[in-house]
Structures are given as structure tokens and as C-alpha cells.
N, C-alpha and C. Protein backbone atom coordinates (compact mmCIF):
# COMPACT_ATOMS: atom_id res chain seq x y z
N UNK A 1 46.66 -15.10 64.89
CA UNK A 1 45.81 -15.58 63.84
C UNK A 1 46.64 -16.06 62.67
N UNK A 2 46.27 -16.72 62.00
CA UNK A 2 46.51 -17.67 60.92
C UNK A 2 46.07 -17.35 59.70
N UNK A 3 46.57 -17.14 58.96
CA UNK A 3 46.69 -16.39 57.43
C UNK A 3 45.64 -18.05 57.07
N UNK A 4 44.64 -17.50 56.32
CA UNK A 4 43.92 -18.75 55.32
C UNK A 4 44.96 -18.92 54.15
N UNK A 5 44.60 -19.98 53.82
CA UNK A 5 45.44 -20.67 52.41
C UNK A 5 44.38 -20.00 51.24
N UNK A 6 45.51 -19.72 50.37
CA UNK A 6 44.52 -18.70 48.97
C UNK A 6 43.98 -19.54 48.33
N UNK A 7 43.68 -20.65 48.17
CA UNK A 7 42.50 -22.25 47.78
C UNK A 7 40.88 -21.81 48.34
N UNK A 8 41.40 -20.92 49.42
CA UNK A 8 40.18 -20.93 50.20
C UNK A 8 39.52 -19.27 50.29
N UNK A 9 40.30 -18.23 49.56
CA UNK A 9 39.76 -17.24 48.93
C UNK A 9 38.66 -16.88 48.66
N UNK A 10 37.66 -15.90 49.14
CA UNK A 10 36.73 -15.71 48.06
C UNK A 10 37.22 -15.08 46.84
N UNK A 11 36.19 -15.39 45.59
CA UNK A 11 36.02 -14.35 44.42
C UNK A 11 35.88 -15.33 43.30
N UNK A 12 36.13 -15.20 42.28
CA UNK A 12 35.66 -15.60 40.97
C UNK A 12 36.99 -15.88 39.92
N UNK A 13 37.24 -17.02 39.41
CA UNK A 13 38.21 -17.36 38.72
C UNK A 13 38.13 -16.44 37.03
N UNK A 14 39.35 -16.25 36.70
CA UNK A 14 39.14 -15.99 35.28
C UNK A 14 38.60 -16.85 34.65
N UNK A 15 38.22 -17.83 34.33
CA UNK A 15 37.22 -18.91 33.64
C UNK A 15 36.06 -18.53 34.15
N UNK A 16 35.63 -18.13 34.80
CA UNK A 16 33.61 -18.26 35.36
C UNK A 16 33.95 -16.73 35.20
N UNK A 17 34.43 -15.95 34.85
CA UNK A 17 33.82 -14.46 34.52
C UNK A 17 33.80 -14.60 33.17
N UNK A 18 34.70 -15.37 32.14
CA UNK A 18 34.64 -15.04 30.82
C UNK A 18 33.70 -16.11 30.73
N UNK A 19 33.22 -17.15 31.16
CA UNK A 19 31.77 -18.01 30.75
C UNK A 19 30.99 -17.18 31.24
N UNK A 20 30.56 -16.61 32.26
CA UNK A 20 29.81 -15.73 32.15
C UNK A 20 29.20 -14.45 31.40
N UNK A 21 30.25 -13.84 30.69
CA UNK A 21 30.66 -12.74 29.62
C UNK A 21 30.26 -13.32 28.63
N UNK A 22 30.36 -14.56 28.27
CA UNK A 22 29.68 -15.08 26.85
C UNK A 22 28.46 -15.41 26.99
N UNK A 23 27.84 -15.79 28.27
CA UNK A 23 26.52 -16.12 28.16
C UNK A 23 26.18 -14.98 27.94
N UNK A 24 26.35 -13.89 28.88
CA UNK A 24 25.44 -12.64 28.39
C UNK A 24 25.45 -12.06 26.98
N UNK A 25 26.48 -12.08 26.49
CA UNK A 25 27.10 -11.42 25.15
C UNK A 25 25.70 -12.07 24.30
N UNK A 26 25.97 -13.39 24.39
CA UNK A 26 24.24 -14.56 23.64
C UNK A 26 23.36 -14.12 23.92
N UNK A 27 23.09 -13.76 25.67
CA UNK A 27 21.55 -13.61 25.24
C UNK A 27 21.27 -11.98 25.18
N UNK A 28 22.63 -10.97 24.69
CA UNK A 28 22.22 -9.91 24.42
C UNK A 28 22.37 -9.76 23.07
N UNK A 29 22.96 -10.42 22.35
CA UNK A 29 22.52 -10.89 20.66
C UNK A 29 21.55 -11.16 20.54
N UNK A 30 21.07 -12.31 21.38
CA UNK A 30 19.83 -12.57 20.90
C UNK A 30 18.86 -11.63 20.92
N UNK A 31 18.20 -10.24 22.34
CA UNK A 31 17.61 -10.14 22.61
C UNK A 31 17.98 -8.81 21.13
N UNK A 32 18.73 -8.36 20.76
CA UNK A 32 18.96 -7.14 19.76
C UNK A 32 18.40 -8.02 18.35
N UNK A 33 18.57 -8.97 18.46
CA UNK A 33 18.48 -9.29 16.61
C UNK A 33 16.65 -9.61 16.85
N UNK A 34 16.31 -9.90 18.20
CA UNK A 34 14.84 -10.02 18.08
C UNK A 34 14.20 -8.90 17.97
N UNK A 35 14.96 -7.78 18.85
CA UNK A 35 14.18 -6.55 18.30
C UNK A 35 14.28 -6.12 17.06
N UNK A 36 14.78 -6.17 16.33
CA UNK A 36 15.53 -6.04 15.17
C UNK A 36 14.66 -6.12 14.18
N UNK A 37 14.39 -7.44 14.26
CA UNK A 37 13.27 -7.94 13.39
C UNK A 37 12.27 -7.86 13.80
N UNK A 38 11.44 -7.48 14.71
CA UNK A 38 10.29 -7.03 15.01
C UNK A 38 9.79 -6.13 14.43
N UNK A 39 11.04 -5.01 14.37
CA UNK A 39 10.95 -3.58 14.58
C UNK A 39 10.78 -3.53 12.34
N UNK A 40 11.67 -4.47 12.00
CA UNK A 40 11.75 -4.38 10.12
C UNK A 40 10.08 -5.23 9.82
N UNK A 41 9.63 -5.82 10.77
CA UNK A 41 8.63 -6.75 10.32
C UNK A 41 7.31 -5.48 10.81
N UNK A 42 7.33 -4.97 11.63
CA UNK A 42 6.38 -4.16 12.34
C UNK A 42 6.14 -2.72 10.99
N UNK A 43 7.68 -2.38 10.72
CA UNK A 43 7.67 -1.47 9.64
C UNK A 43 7.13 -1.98 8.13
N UNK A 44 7.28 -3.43 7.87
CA UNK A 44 6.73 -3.99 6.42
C UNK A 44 5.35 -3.65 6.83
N UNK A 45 4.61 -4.55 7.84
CA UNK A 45 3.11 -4.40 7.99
C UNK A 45 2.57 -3.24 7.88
N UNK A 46 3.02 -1.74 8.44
CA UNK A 46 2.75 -0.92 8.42
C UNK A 46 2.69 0.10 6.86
N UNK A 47 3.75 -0.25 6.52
CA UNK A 47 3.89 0.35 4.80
C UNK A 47 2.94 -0.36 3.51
N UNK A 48 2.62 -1.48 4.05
CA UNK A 48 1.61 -2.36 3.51
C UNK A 48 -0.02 -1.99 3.94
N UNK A 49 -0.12 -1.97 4.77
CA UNK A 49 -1.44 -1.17 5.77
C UNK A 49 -1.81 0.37 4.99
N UNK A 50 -0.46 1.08 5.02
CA UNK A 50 -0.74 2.15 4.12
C UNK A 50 -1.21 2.34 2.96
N UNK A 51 -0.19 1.12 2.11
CA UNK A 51 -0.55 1.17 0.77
C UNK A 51 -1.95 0.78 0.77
N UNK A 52 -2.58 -0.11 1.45
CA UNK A 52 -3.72 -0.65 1.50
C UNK A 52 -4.80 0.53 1.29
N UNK A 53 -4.70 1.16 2.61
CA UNK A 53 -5.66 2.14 2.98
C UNK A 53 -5.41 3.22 1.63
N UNK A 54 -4.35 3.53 0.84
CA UNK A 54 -4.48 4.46 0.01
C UNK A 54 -5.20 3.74 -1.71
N UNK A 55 -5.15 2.63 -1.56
CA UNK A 55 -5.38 1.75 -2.84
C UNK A 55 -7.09 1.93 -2.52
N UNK A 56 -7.63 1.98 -1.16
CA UNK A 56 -8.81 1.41 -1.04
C UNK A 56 -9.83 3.36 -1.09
N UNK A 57 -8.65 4.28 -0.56
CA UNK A 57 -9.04 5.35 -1.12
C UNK A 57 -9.41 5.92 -2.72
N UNK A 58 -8.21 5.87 -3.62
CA UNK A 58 -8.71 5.73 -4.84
C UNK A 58 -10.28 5.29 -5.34
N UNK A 59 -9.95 4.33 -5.06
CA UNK A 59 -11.23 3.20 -5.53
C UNK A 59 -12.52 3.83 -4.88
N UNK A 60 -12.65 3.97 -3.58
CA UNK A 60 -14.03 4.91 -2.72
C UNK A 60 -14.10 6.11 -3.59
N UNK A 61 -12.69 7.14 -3.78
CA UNK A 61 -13.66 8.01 -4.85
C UNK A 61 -13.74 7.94 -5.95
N UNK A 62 -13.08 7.03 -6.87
CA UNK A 62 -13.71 6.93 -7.79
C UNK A 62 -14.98 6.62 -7.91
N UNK A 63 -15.36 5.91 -7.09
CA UNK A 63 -16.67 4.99 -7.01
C UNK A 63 -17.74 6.64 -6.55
N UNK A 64 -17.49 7.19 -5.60
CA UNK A 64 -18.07 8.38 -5.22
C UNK A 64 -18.10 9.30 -5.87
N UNK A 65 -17.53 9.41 -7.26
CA UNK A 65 -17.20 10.74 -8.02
C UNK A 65 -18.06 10.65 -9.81
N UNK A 66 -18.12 8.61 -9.64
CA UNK A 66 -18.82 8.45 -10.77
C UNK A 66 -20.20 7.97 -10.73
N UNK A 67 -20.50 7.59 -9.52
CA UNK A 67 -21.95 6.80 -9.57
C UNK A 67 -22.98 7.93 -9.92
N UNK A 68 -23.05 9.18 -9.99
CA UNK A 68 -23.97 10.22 -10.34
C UNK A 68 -23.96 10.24 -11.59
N UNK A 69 -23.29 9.55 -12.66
CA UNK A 69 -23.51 9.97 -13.87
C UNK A 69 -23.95 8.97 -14.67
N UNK A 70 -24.48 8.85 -15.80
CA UNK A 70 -25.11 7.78 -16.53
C UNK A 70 -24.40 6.55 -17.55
N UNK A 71 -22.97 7.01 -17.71
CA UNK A 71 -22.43 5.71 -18.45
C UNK A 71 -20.82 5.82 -18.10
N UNK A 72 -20.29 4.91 -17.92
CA UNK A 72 -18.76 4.87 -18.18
C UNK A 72 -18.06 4.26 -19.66
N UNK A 73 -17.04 4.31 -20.02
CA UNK A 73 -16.00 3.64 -20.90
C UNK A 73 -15.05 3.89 -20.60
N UNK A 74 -14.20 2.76 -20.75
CA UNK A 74 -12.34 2.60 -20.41
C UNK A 74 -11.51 2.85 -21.94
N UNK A 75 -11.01 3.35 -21.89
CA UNK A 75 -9.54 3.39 -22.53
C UNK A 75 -8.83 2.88 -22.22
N UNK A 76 -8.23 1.80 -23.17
CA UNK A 76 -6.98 0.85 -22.04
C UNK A 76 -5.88 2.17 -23.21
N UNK A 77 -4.58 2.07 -22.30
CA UNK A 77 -3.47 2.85 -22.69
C UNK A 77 -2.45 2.30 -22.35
N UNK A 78 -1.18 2.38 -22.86
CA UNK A 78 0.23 1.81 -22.63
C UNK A 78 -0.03 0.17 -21.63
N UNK A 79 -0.42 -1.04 -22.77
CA UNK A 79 -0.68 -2.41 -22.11
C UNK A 79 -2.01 -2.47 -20.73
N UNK A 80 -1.47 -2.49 -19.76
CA UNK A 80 -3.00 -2.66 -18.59
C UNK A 80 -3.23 -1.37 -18.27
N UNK A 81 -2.93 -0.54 -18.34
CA UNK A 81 -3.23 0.72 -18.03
C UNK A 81 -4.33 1.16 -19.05
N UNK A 82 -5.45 1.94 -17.77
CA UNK A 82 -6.57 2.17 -18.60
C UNK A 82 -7.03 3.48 -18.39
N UNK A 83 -7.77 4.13 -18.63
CA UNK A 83 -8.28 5.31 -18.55
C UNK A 83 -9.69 5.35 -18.16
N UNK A 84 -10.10 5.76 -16.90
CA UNK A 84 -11.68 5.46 -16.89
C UNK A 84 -12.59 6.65 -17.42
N UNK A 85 -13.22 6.61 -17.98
CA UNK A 85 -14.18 8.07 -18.28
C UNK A 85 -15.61 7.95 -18.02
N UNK A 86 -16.39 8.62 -17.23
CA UNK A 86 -17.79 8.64 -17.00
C UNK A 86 -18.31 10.04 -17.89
N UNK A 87 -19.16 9.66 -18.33
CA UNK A 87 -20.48 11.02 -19.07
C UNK A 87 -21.45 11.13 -18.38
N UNK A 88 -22.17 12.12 -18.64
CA UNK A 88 -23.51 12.23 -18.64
C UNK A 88 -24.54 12.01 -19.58
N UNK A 89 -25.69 12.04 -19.30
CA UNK A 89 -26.83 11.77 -20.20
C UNK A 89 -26.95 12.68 -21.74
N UNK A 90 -25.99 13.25 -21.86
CA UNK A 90 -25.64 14.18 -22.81
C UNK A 90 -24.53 13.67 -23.76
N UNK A 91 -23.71 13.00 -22.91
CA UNK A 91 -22.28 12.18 -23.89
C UNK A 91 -21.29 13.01 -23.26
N UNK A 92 -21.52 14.00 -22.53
CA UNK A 92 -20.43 14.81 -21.99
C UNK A 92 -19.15 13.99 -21.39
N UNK A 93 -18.46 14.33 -20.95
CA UNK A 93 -17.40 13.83 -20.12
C UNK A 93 -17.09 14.45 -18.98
N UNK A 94 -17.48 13.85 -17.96
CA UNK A 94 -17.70 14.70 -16.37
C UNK A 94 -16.11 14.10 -15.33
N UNK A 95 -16.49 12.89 -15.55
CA UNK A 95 -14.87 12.61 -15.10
C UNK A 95 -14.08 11.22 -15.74
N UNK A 96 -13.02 11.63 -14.92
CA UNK A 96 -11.44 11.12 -16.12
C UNK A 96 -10.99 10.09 -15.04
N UNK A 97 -10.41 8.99 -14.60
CA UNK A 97 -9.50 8.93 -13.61
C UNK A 97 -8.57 7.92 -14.56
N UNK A 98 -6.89 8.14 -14.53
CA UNK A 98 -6.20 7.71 -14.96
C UNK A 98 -4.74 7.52 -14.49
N UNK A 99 -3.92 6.70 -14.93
CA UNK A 99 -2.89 6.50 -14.44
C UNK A 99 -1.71 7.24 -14.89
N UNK A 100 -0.48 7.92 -14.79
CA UNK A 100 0.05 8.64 -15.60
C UNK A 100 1.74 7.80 -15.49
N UNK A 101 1.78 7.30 -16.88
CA UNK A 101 3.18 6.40 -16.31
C UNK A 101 4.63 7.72 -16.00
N UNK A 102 4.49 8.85 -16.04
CA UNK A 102 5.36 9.52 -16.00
C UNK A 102 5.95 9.73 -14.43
N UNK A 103 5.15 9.19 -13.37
CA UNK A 103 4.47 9.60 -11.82
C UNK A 103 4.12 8.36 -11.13
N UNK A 104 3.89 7.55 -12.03
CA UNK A 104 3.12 6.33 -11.35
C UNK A 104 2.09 6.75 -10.19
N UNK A 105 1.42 7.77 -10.84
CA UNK A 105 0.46 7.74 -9.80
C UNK A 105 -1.26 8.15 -10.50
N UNK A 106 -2.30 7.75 -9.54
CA UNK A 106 -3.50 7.74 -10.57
C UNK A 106 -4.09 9.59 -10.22
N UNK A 107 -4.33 10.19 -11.66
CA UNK A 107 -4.99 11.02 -11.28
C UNK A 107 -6.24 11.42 -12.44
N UNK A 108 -7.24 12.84 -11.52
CA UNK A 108 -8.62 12.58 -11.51
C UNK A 108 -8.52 14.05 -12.77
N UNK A 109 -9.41 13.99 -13.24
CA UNK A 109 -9.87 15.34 -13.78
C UNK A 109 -11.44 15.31 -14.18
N UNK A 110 -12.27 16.71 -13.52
CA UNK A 110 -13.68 16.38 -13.42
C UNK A 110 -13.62 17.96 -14.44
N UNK A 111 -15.03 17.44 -15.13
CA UNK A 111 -15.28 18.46 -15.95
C UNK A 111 -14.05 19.33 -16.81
N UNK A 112 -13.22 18.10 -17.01
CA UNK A 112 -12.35 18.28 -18.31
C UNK A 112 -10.96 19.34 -17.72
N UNK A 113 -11.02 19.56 -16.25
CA UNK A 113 -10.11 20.13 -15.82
C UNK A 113 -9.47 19.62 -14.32
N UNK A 114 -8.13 19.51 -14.28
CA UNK A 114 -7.40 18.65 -13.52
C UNK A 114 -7.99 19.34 -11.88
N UNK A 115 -7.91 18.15 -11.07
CA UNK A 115 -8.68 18.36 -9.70
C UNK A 115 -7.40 18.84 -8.95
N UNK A 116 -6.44 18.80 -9.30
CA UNK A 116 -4.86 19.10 -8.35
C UNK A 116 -4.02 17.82 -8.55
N UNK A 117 -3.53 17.42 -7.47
CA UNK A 117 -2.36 16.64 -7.51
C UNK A 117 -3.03 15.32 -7.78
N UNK A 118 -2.64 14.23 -7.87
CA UNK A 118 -3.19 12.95 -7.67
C UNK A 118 -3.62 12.85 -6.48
N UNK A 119 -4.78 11.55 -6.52
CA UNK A 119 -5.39 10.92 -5.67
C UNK A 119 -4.77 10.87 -3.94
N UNK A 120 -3.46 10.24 -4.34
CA UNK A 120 -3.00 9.65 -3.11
C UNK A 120 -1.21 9.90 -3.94
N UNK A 121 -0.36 9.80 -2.76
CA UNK A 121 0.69 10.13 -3.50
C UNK A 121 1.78 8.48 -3.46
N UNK A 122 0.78 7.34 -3.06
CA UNK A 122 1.13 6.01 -3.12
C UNK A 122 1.41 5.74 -4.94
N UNK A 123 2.81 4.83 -4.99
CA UNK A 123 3.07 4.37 -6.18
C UNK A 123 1.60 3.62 -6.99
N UNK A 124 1.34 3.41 -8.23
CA UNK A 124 0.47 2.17 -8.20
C UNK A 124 0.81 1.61 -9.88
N UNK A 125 0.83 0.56 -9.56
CA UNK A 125 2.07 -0.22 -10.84
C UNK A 125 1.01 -0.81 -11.80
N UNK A 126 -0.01 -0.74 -11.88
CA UNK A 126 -1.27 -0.90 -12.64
C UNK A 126 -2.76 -0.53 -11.94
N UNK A 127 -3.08 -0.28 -13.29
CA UNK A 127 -4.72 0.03 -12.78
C UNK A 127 -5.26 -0.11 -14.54
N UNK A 128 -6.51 -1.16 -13.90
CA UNK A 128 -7.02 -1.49 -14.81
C UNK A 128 -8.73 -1.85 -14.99
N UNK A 129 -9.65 -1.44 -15.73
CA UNK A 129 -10.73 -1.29 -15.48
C UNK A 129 -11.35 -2.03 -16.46
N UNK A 130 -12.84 -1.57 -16.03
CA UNK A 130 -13.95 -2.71 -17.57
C UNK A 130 -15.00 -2.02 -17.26
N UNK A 131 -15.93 -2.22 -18.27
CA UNK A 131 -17.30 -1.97 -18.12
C UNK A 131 -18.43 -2.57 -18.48
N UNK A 132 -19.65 -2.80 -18.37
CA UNK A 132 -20.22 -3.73 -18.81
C UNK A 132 -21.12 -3.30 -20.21
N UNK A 133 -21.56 -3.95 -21.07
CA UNK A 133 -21.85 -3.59 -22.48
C UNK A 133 -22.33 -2.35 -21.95
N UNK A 134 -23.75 -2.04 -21.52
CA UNK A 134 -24.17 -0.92 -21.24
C UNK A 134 -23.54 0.26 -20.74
N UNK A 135 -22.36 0.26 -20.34
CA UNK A 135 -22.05 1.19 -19.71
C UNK A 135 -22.22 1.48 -18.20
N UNK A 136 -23.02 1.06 -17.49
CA UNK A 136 -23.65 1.11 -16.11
C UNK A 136 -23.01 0.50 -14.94
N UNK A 137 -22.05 -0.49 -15.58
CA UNK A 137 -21.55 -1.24 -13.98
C UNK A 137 -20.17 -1.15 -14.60
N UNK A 138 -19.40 -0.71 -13.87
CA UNK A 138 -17.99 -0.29 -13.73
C UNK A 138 -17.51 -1.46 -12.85
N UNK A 139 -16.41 -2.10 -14.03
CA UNK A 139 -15.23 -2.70 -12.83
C UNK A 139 -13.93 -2.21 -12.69
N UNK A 140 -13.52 -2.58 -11.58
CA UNK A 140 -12.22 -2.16 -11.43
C UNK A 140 -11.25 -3.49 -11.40
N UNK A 141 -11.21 -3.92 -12.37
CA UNK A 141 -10.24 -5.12 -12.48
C UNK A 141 -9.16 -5.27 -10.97
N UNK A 142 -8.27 -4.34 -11.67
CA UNK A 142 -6.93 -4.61 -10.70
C UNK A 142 -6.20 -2.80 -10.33
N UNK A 143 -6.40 -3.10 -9.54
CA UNK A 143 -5.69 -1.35 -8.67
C UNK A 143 -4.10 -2.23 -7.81
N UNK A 144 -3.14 -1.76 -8.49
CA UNK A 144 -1.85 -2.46 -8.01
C UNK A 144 -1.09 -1.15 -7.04
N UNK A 145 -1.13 -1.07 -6.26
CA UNK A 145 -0.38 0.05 -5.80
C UNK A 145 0.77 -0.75 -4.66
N UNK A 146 1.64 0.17 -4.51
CA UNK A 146 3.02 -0.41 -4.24
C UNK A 146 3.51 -0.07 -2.78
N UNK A 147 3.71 -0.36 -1.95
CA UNK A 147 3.95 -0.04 -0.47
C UNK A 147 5.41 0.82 -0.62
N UNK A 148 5.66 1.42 0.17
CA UNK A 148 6.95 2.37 0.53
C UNK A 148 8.27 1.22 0.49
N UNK A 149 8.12 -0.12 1.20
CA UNK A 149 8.32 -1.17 1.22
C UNK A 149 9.07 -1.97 0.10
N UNK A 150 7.71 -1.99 -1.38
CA UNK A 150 7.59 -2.52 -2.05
C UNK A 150 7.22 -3.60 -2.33
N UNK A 151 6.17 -3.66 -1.49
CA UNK A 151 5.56 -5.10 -1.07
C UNK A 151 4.17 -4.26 -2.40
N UNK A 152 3.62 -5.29 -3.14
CA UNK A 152 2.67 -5.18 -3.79
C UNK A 152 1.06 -5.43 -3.22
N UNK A 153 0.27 -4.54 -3.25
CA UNK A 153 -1.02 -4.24 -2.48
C UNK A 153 -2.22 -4.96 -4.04
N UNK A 154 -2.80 -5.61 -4.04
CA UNK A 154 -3.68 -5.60 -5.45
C UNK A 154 -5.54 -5.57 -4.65
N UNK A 155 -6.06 -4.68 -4.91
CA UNK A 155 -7.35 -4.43 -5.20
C UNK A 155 -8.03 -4.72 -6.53
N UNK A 156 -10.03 -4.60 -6.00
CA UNK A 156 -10.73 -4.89 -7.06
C UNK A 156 -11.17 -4.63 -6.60
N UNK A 157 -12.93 -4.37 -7.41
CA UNK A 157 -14.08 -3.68 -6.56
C UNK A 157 -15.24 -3.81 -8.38
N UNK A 158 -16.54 -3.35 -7.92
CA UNK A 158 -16.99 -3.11 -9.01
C UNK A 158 -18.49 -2.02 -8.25
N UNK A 159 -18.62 -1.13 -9.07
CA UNK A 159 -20.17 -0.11 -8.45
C UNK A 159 -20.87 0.64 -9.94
N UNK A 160 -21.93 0.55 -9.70
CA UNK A 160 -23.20 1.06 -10.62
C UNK A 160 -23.17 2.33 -11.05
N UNK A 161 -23.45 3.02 -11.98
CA UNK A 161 -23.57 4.19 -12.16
C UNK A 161 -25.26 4.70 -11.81
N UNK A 162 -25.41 5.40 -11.07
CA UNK A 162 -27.05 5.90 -10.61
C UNK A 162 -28.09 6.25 -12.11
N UNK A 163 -27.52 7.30 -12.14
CA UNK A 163 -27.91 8.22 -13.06
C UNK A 163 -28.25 7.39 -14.73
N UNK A 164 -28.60 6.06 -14.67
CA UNK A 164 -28.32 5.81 -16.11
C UNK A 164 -29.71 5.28 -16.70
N UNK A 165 -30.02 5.68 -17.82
CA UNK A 165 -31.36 5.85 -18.18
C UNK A 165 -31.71 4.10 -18.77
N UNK A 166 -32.74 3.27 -18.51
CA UNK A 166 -32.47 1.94 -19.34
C UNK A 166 -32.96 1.64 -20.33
């Protein structure tokens, strides 16, 4: 037998393994930087979603904590920051909800004594309210609360007070 000529070899040249080695190297860059950003874009939406759902909490109880009573007035305090206060048919003061720039966070006090911690323990970079001459329809201008993120969340809303004599 007859030795083949090494022209006629199998196997793979050093050139077609290192073109090969770079294609993959590409499309395993590529496939990491796509997860990558999925994974930072999947996490923005989500910290945003939060802030959402906690901005939209506030606002439900406030709205749930004051419509039983017969008048509101705002205190605006330190520029947009406001202070909401509801009474009763008496002039009393039943509840408080406010922003505390020390915390950046909004909290409640009913019957002139603090309910516990704040609302939600989401940042919120303004909150700002109104009322209408009468007292009876509460707005909530702007509820700014801040994602983990720091993507900015802005709410509004406006609800009736029940209880209000005309």
C-alpha cells in the first residue's frame, strides 16, 4: 500500500477553525448583550409597574379614608407639597395625608394620631392637591412617585366627599 499525499488528509486547517472561533465568539456576543438588555429593560418595566401600583395605592386610600367625611382643605407646604385635611360636620379634623420631605414618603394620620409607617414605602417627589370652593370634591393634582429605577411615575385622580351637607 501506498502512503496518501498529506494534500489529501482529512481535518481542518488553522484558518477555518479560527474563522470559525470568530463566528461563534459574534454570535455569542450577540446572543449575551441581547439578554442583557432584555433582562435591564424587563427590570425598568417592572420597577415602574411597581411604582405605579404603589402611586395608585395611596390615592385609593386616600380616596377611601376621606369620602365619609364632609369637607376637605389643602395646605400647600414647602413649594408643591401639600397637606390634605378632611373634617367632619363639626370642623373636626378626622384625617391628614401628607408628604414628609424628611422620608420622601406620604403619610396618613386619622383622628389626629399617626396610623404607623407611611402609606407605601415608594419614594414620591411631589404630591399635590386642590379642592373645590366648597370643600366637597377633592383633587389630586399630581402624585409623583419615583420607581426603584428612577424612572418618574405621575398620577391624578379627583373623588367627592359623601358626607357633605349642601
Amino acid at each position: 500500500m501506498t502512503e496518501e499525499p498529506a494534500r489529501r488528509q482529512r481535518g481542518f486547517t488553522l484558518a477555518e477553525v479560527m474563522v470559525v472561533m470568530v463566528l461563534a465568539g459574534i454570535v455569542s456576543f450577540g446572543m449575551v448583550g441581547f439578554y442583557l438588555n432584555s433582562q435591564a429593560t424587563w427590570i425598568d418595566a417592572s420597577s415602574q409597574a411597581m411604582a405605579q401600583r404603589d402611586g395608585t395605592l395611596i390615592i385609593e386610600t386616600m380616596a377611601d379614608r376621606c369620602r365619609r367625611w364632609a369637607r376637605a382643605e389643602v395646605q400647600t407646604v414647602s413649594g408643591a407639597n401639600d397637606r390634605l385635611i378632611v373634617r367632619d360636620d363639626t370642623n373636626a379634623e378626622k384625617e391628614r395625608f401628607y408628604w414628609d420631605p424628611t422620608d420622601s414618603l406620604v403619610h396618613h394620620t386619622s383622628n389626629g394620631a399617626a396610623t404607623g409607617p407611611a402609606l407605601v414605602d415608594t419614594q414620591v417627589e411631589r404630591f399635590s392637591a386642590s379642592v373645590d370652593a366648597g370643600g366637597r370634591l377633592v383633587f389630586i393634582d399630581s402624585l409623583r412617585v419615583v420607581s426603584a429605577t428612577g424612572r418618574r411615575v405621575q398620577l391624578s385622580t379627583a373623588f367627592a366627599l359623601y358626607n357633605s351637607s349642601p
